[in-house]
PDB file of N, CA and C in Angstrom:
ATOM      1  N   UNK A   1      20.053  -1.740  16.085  1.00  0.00           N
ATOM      2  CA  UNK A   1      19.349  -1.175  17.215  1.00  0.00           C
ATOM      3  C   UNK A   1      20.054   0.120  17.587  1.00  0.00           C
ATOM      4  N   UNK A   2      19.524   0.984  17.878  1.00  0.00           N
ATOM      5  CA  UNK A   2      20.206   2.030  18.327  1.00  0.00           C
ATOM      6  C   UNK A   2      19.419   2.474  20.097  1.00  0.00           C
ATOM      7  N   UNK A   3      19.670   2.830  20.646  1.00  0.00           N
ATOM      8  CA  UNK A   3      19.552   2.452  22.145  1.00  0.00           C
ATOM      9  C   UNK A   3      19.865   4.120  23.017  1.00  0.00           C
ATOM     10  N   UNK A   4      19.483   4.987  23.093  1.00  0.00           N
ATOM     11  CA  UNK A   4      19.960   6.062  23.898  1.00  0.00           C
ATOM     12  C   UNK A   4      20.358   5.759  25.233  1.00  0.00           C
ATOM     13  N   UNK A   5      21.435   6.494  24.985  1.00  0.00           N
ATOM     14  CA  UNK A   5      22.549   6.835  26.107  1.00  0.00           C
ATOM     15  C   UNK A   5      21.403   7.665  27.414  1.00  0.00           C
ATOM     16  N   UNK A   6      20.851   6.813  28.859  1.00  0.00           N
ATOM     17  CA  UNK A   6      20.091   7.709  29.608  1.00  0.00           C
ATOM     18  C   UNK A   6      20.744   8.419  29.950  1.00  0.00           C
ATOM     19  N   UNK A   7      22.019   9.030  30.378  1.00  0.00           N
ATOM     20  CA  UNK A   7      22.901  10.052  31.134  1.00  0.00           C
ATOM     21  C   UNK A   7      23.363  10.834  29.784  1.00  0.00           C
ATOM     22  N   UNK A   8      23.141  11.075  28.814  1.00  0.00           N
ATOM     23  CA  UNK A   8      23.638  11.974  27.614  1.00  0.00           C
ATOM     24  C   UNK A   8      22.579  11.697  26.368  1.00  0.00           C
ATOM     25  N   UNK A   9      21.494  12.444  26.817  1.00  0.00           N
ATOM     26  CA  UNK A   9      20.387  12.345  25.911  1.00  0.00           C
ATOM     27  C   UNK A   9      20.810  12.408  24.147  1.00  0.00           C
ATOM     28  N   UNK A  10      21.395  13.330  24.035  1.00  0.00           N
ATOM     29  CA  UNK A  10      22.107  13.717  23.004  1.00  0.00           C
ATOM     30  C   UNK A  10      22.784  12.779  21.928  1.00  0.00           C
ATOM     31  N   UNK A  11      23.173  11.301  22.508  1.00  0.00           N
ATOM     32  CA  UNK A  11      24.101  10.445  22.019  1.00  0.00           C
ATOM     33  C   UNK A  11      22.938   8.899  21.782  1.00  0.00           C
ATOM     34  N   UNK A  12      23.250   7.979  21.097  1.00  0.00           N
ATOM     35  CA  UNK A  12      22.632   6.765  20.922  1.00  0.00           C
ATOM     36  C   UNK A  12      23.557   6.348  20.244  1.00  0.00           C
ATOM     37  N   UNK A  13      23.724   4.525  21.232  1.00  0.00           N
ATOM     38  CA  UNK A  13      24.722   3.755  20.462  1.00  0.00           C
ATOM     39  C   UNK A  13      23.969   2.788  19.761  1.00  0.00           C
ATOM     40  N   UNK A  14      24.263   2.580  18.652  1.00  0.00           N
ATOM     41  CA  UNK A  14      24.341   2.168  17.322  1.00  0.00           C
ATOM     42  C   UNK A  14      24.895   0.591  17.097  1.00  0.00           C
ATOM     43  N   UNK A  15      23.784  -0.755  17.145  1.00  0.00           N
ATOM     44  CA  UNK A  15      24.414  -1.798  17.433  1.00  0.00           C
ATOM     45  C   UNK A  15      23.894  -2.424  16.315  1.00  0.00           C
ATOM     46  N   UNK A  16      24.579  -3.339  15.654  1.00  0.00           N
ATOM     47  CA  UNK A  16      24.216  -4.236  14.111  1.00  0.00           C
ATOM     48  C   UNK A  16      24.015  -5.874  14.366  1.00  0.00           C
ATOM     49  N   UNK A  17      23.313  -6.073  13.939  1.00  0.00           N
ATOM     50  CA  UNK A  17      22.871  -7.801  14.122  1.00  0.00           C
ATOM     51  C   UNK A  17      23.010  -8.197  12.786  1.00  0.00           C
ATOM     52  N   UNK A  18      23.738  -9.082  12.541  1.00  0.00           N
ATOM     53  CA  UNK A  18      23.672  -9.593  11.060  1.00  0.00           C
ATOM     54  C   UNK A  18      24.797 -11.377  10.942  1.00  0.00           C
ATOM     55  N   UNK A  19      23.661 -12.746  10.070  1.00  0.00           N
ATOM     56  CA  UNK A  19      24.081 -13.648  10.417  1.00  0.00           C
ATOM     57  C   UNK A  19      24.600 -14.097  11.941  1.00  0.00           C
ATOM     58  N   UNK A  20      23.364 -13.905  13.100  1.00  0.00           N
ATOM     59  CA  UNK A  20      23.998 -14.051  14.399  1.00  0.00           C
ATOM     60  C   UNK A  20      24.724 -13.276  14.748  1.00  0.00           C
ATOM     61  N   UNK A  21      25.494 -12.269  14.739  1.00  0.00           N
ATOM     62  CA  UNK A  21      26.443 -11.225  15.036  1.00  0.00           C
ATOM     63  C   UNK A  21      25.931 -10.144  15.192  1.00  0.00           C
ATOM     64  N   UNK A  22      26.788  -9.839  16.630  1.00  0.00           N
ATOM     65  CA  UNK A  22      26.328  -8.077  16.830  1.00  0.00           C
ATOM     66  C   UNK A  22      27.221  -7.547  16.872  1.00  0.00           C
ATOM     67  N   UNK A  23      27.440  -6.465  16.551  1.00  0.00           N
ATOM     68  CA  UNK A  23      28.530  -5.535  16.372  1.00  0.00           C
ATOM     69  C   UNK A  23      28.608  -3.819  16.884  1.00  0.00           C
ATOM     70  N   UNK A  24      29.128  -3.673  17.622  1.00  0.00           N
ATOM     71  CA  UNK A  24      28.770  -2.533  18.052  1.00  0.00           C
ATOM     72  C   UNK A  24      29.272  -2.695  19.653  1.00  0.00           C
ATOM     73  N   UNK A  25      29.464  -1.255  20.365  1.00  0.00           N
ATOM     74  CA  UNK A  25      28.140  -0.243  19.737  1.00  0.00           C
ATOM     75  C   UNK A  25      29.438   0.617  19.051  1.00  0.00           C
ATOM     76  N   UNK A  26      28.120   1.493  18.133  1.00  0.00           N
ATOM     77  CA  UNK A  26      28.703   3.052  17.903  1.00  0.00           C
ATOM     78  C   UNK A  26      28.329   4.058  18.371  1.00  0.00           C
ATOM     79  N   UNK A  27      29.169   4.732  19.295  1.00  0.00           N
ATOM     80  CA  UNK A  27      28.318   6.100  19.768  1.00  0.00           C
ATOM     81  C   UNK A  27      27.459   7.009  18.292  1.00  0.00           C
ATOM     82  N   UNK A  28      26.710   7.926  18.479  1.00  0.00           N
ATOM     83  CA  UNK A  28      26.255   8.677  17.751  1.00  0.00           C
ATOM     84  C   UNK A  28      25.321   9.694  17.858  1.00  0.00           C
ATOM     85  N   UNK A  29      26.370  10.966  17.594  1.00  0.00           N
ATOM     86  CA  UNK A  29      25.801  12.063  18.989  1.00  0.00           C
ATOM     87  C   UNK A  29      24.697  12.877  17.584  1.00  0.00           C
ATOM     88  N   UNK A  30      23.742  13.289  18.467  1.00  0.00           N
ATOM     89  CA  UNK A  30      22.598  13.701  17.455  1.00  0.00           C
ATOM     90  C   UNK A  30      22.355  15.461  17.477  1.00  0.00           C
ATOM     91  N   UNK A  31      21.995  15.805  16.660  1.00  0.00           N
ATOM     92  CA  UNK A  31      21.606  17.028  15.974  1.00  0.00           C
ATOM     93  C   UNK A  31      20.275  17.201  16.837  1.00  0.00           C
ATOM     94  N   UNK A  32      20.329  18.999  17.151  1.00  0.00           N
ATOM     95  CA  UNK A  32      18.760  19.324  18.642  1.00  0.00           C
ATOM     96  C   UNK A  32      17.673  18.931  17.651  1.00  0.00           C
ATOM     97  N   UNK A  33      17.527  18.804  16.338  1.00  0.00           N
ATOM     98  CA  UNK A  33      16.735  18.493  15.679  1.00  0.00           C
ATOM     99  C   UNK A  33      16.417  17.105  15.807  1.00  0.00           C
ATOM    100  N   UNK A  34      17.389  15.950  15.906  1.00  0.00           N
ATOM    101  CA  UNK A  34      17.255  14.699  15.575  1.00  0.00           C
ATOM    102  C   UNK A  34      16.831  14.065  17.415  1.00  0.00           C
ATOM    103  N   UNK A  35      17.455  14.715  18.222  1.00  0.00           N
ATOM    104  CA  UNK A  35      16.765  14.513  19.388  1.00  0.00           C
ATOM    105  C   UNK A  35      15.563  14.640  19.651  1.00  0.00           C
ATOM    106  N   UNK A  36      14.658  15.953  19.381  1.00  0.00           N
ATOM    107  CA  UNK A  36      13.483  15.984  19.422  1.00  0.00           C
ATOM    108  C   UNK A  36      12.827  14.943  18.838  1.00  0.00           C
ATOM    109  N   UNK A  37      13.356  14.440  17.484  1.00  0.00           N
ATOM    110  CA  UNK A  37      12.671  13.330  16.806  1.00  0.00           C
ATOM    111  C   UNK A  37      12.788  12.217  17.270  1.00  0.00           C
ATOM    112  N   UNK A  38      14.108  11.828  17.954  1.00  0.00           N
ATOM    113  CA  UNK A  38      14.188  10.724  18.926  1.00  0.00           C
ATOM    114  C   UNK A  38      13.257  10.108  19.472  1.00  0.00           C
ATOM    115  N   UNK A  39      13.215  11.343  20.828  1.00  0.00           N
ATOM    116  CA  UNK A  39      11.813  11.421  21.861  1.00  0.00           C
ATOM    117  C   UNK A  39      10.751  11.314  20.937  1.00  0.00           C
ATOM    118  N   UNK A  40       9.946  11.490  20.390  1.00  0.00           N
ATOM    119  CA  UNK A  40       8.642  11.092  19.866  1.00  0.00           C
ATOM    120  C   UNK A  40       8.942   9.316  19.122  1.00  0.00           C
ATOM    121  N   UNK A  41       9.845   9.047  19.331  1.00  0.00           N
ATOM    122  CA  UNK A  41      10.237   7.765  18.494  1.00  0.00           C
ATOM    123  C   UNK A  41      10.379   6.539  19.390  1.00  0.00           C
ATOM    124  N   UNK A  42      11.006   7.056  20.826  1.00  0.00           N
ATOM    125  CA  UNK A  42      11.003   6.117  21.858  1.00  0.00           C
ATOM    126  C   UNK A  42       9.986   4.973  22.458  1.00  0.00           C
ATOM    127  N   UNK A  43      10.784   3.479  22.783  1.00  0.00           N
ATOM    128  CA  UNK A  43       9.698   2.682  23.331  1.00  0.00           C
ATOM    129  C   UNK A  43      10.985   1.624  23.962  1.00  0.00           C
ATOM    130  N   UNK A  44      10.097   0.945  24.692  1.00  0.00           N
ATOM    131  CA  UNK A  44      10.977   0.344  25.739  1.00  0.00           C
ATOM    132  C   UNK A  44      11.123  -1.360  25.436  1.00  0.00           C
ATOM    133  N   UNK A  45      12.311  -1.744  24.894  1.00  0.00           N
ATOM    134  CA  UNK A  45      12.348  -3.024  24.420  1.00  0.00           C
ATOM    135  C   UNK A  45      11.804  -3.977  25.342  1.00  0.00           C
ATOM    136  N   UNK A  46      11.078  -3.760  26.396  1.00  0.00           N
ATOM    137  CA  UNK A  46      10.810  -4.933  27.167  1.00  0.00           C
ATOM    138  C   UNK A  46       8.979  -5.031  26.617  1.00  0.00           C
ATOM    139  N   UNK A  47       8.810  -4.241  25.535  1.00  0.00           N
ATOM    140  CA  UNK A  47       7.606  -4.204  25.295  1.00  0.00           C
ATOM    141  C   UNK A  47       7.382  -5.237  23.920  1.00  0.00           C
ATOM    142  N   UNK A  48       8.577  -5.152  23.682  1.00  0.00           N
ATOM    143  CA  UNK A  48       8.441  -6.296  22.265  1.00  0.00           C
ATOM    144  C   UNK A  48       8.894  -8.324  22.987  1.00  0.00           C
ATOM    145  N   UNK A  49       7.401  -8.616  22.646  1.00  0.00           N
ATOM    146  CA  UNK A  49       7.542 -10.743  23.319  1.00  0.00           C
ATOM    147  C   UNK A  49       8.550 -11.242  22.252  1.00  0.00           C
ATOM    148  N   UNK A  50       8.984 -11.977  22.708  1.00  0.00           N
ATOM    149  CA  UNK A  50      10.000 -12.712  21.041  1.00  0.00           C
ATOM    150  C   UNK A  50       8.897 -13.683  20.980  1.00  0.00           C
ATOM    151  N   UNK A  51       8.517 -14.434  21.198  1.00  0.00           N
ATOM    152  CA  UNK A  51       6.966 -15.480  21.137  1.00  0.00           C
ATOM    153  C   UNK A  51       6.382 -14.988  20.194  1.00  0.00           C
ATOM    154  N   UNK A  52       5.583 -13.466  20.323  1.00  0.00           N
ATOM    155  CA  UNK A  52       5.027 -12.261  19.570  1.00  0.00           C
ATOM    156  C   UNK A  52       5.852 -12.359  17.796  1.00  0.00           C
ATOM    157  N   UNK A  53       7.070 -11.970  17.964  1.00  0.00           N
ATOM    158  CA  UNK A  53       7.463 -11.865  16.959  1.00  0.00           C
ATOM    159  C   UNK A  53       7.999 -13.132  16.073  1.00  0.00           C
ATOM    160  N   UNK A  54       8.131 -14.338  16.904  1.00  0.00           N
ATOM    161  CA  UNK A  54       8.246 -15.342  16.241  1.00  0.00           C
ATOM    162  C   UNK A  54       7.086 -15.700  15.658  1.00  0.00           C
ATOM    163  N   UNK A  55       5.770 -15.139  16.032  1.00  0.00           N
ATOM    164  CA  UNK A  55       4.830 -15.862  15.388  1.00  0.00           C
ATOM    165  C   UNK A  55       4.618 -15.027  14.506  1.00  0.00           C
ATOM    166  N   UNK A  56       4.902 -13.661  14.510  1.00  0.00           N
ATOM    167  CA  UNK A  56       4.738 -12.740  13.120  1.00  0.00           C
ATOM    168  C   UNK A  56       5.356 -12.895  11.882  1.00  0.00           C
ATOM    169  N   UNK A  57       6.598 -13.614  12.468  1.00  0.00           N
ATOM    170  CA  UNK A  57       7.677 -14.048  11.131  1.00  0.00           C
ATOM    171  C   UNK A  57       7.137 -15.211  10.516  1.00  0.00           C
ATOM    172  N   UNK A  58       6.521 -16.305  11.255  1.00  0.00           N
ATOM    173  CA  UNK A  58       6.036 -17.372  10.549  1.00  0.00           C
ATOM    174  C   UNK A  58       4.784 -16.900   9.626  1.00  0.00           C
ATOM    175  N   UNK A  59       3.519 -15.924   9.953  1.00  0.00           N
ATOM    176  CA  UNK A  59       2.377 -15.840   9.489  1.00  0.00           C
ATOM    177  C   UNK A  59       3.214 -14.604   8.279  1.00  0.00           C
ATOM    178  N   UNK A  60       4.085 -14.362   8.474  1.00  0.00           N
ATOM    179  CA  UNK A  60       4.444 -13.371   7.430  1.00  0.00           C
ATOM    180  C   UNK A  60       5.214 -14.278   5.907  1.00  0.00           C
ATOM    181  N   UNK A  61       5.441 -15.501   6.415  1.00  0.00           N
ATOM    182  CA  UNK A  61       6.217 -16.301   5.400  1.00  0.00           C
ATOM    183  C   UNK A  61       4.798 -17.236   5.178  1.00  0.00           C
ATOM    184  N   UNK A  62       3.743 -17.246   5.663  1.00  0.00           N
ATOM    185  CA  UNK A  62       2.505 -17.809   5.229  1.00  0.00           C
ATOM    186  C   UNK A  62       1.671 -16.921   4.575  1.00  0.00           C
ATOM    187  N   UNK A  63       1.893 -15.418   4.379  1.00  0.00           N
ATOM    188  CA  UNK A  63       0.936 -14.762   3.755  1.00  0.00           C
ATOM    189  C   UNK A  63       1.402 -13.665   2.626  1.00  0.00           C
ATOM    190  N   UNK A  64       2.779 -14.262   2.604  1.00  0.00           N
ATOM    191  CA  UNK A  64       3.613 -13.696   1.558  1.00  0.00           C
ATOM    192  C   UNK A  64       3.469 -14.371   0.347  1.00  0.00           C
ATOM    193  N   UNK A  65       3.116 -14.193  -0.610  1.00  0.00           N
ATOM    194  CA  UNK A  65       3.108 -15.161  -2.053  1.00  0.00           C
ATOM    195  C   UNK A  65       4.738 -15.476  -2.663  1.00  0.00           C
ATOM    196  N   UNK A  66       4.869 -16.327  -2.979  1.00  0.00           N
ATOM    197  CA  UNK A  66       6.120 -16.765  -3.961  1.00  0.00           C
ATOM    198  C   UNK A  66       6.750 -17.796  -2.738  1.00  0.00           C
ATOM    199  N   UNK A  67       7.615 -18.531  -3.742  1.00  0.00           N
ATOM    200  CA  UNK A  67       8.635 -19.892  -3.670  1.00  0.00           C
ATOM    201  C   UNK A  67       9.690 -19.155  -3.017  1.00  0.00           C
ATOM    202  N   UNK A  68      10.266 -20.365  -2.561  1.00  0.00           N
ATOM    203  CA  UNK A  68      11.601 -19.868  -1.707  1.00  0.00           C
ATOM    204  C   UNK A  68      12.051 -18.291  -1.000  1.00  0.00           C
ATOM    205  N   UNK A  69      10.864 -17.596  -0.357  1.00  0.00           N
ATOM    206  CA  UNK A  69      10.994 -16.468   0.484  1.00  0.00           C
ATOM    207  C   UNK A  69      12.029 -17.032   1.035  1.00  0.00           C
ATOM    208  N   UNK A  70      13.048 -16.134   1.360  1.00  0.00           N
ATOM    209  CA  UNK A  70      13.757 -16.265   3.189  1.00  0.00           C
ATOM    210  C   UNK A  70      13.526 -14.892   3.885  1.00  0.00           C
ATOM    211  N   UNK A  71      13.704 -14.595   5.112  1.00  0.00           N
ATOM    212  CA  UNK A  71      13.568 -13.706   5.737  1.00  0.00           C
ATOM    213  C   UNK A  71      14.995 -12.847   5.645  1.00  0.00           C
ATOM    214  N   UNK A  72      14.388 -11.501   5.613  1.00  0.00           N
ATOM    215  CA  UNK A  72      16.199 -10.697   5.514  1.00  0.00           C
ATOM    216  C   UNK A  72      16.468  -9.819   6.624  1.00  0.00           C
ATOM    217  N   UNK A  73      15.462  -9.042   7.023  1.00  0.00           N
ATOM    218  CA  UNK A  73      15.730  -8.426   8.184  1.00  0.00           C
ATOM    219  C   UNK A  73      14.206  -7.761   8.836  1.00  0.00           C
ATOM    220  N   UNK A  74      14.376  -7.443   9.727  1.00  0.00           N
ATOM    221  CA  UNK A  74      13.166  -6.951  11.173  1.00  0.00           C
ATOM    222  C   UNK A  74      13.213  -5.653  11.274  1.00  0.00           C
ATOM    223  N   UNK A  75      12.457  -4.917  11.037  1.00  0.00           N
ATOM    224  CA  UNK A  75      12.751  -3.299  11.563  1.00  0.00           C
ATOM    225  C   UNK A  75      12.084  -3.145  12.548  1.00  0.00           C
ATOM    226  N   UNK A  76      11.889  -2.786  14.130  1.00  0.00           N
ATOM    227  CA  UNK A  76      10.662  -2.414  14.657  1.00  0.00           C
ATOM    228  C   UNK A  76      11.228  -1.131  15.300  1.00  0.00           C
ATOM    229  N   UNK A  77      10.383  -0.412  14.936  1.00  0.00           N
ATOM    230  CA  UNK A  77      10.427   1.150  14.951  1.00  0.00           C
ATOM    231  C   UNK A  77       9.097   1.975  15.191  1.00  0.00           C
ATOM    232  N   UNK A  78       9.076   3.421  15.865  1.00  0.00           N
ATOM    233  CA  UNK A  78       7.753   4.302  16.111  1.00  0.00           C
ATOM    234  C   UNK A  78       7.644   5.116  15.069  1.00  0.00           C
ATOM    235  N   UNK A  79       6.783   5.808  14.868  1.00  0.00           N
ATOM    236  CA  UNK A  79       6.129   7.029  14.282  1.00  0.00           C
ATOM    237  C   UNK A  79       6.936   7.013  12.574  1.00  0.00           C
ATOM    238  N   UNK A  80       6.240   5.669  12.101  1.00  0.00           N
ATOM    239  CA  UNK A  80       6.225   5.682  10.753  1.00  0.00           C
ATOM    240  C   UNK A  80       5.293   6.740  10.498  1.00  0.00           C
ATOM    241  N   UNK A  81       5.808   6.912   8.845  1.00  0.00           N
ATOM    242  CA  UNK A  81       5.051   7.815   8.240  1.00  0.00           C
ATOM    243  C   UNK A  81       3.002   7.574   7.891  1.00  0.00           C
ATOM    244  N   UNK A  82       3.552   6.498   7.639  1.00  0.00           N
ATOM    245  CA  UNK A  82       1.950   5.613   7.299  1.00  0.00           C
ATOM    246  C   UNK A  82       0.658   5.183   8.381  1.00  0.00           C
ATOM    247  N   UNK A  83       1.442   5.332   9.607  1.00  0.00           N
ATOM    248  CA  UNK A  83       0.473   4.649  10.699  1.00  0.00           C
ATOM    249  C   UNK A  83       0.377   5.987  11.164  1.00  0.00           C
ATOM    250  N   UNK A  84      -0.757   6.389  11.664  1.00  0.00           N
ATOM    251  CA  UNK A  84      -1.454   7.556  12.098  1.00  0.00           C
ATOM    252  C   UNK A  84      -1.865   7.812  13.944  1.00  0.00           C
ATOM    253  N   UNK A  85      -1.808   6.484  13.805  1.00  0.00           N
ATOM    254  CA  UNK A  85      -1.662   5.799  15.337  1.00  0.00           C
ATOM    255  C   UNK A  85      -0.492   6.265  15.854  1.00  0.00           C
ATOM    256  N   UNK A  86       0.695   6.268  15.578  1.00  0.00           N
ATOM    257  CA  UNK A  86       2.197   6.245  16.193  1.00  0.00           C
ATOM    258  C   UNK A  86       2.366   5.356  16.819  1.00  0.00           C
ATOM    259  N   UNK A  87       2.025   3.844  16.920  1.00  0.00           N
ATOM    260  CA  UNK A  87       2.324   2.559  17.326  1.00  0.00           C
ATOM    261  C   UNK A  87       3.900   2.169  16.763  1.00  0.00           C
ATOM    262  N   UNK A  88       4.289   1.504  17.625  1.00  0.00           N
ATOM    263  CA  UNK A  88       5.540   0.562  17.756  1.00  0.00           C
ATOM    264  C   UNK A  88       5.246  -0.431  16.768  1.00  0.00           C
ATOM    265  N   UNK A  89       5.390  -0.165  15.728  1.00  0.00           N
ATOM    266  CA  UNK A  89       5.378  -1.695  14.854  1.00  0.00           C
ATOM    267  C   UNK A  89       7.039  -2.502  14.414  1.00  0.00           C
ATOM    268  N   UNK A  90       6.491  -4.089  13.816  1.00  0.00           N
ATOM    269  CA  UNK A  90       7.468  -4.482  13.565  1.00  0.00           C
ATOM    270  C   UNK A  90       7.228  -4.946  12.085  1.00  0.00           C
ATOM    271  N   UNK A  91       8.316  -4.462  11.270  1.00  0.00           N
ATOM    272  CA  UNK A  91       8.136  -5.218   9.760  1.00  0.00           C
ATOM    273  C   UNK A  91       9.224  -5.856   9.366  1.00  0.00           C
ATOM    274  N   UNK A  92       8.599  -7.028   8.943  1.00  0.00           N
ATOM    275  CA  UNK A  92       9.261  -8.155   8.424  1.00  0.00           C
ATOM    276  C   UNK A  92       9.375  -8.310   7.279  1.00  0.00           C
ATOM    277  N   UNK A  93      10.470  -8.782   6.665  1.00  0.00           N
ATOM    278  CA  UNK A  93      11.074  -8.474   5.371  1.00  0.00           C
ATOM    279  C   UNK A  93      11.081  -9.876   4.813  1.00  0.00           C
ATOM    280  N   UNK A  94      11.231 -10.377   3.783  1.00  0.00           N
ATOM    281  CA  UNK A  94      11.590 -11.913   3.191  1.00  0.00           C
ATOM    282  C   UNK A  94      11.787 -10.948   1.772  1.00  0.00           C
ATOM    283  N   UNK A  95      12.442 -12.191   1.428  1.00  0.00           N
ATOM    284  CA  UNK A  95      13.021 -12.197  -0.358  1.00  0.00           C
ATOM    285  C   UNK A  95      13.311 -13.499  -0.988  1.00  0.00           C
ATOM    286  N   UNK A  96      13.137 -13.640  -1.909  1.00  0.00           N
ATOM    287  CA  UNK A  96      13.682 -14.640  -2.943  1.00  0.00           C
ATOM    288  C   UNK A  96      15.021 -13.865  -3.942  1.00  0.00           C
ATOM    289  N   UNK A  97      16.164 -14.787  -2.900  1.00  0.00           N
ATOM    290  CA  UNK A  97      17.160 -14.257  -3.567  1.00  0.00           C
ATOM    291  C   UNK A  97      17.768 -14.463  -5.261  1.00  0.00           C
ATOM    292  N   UNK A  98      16.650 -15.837  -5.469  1.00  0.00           N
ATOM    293  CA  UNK A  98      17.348 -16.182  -6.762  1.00  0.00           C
ATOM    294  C   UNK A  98      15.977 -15.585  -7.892  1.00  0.00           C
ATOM    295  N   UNK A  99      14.695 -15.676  -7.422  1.00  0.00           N
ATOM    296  CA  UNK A  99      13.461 -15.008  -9.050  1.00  0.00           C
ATOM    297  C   UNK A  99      13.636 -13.477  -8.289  1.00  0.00           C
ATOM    298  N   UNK A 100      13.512 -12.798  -7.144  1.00  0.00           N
ATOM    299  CA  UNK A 100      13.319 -11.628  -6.766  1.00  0.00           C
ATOM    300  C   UNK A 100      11.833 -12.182  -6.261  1.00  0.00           C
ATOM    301  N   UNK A 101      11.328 -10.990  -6.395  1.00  0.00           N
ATOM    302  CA  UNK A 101       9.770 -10.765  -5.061  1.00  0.00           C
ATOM    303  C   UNK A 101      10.284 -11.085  -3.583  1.00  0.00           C
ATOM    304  N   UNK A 102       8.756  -9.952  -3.308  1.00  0.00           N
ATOM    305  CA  UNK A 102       8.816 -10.947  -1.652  1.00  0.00           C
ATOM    306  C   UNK A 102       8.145  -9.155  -1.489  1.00  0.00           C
ATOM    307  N   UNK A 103       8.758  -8.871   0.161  1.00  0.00           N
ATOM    308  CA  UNK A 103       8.204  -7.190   0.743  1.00  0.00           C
ATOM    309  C   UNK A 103       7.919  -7.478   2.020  1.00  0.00           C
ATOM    310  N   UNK A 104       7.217  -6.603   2.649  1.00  0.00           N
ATOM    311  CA  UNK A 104       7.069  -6.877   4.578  1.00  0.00           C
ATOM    312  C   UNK A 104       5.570  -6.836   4.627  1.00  0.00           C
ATOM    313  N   UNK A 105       5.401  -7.455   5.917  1.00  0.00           N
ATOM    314  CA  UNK A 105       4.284  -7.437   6.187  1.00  0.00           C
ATOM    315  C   UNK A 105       4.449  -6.216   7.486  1.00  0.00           C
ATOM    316  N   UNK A 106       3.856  -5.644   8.162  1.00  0.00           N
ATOM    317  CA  UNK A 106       3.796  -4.777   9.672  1.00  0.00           C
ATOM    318  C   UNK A 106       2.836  -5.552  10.285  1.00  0.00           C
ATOM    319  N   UNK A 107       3.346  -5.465  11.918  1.00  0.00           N
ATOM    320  CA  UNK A 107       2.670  -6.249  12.234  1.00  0.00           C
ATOM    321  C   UNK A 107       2.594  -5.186  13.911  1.00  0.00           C
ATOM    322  N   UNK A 108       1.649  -5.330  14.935  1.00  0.00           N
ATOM    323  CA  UNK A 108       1.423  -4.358  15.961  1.00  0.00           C
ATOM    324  C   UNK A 108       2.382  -5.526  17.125  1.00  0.00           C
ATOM    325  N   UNK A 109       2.491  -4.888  18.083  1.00  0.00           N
ATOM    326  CA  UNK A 109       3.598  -5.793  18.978  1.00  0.00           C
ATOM    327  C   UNK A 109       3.022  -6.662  19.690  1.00  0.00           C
ATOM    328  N   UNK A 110       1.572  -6.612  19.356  1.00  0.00           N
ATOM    329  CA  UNK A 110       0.611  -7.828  20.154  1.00  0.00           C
ATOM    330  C   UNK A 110       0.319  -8.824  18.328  1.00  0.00           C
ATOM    331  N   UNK A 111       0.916  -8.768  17.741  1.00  0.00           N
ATOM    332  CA  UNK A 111       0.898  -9.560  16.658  1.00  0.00           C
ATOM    333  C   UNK A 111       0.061  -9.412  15.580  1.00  0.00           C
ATOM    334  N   UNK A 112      -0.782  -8.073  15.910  1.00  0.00           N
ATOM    335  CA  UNK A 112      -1.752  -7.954  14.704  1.00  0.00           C
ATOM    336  C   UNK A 112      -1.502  -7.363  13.574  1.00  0.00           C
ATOM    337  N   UNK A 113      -1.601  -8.190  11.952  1.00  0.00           N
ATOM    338  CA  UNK A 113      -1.117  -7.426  10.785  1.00  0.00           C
ATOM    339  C   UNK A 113      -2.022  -6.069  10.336  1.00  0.00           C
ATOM    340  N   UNK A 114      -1.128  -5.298   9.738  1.00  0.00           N
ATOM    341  CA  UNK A 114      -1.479  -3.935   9.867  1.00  0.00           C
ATOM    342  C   UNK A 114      -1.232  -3.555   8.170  1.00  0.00           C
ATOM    343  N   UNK A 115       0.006  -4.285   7.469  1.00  0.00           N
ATOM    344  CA  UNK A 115       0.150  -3.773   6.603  1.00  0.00           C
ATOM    345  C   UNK A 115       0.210  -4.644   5.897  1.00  0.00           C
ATOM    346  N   UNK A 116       0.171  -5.401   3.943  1.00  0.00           N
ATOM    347  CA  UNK A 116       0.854  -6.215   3.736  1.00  0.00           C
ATOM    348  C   UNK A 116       1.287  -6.125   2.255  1.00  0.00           C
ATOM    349  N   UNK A 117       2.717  -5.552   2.194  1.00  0.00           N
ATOM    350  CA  UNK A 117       3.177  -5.000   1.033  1.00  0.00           C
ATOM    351  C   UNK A 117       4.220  -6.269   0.687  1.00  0.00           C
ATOM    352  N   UNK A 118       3.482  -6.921  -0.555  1.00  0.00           N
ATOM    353  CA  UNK A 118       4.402  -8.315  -1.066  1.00  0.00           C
ATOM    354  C   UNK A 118       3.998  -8.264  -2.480  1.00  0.00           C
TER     355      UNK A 118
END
C-alpha cells in the first residue's frame, strides 16, 4: 500500500503485507512528475468493503480454470492502462505453484468482473 503523506504531498509511505505481515512504512519522496500522476491515481480506502472483496476472491477462484489455484496477491489500484473508465479496480491473482497457470480476474469495488485473464 502506499498511502500519501496529507501534510507533504510530495512523499508516500510505502507499506508491505505479505504471509499476515506488514512491514513498513517507507517514506518515498516523489518526482513533480510522479506527483501529478499520483493525484489522478488517488481514492480513499474507506471505499473498498472487505465483504466486497472477499466475495471477489472466492468468484475469482470459481472462474479461474485449473487444480490447485491459491491466491498470491491483490492489487487495487486507479487509472490502469486498460480501463478507459479510470475506476478503482481490484485484481486478484491465484497460481498453481506446482503445474503453473492461473492470472487475475479485475473486478469494480462494488464486485463486478471486468476483466478475466487466466
Amino acid at each position: 500500500v502506499e498511502v500519501q503523506v496529507p501534510t507533504e504531498p510530495t512523499y508516500v509511505d510505502e507499506y508491505t503485507w505479505d504471509d499476515g505481515e506488514v512491514a513498513g512504512p517507507e517514506p518515498l519522496q516523489l518526482l513533480d512528475m510522479e506527483t501529478e500522476e499520483l493525484e489522478s491515481s488517488l481514492f480513499d480506502l474507506s471505499e473498498i468493503d472487505p465483504a466486497v472483496m472477499a466475495a471477489a476472491t472466492q468468484q475469482m477462484l470459481a472462474n479461474c480454470p485449473g487444480d490447485g489455484l491459491e491466491l498470491t496477491h491483490v492489487i487495487i489500484e486507479r487509472d490502469l492502462t486498460f480501463d478507459d473508465q479510470q475506476r478503482v479496480l481490484m485484481l486478484i491473482y491465484a497460481s498453481n505453484p506446482v503445474r503453473g497457470g492461473g492470472g487475475y480476474i479485475s473486478f469494480t469495488l462494488d464486485g463486478t468482473m471486468v476483466r478475466n485473464v487466466c
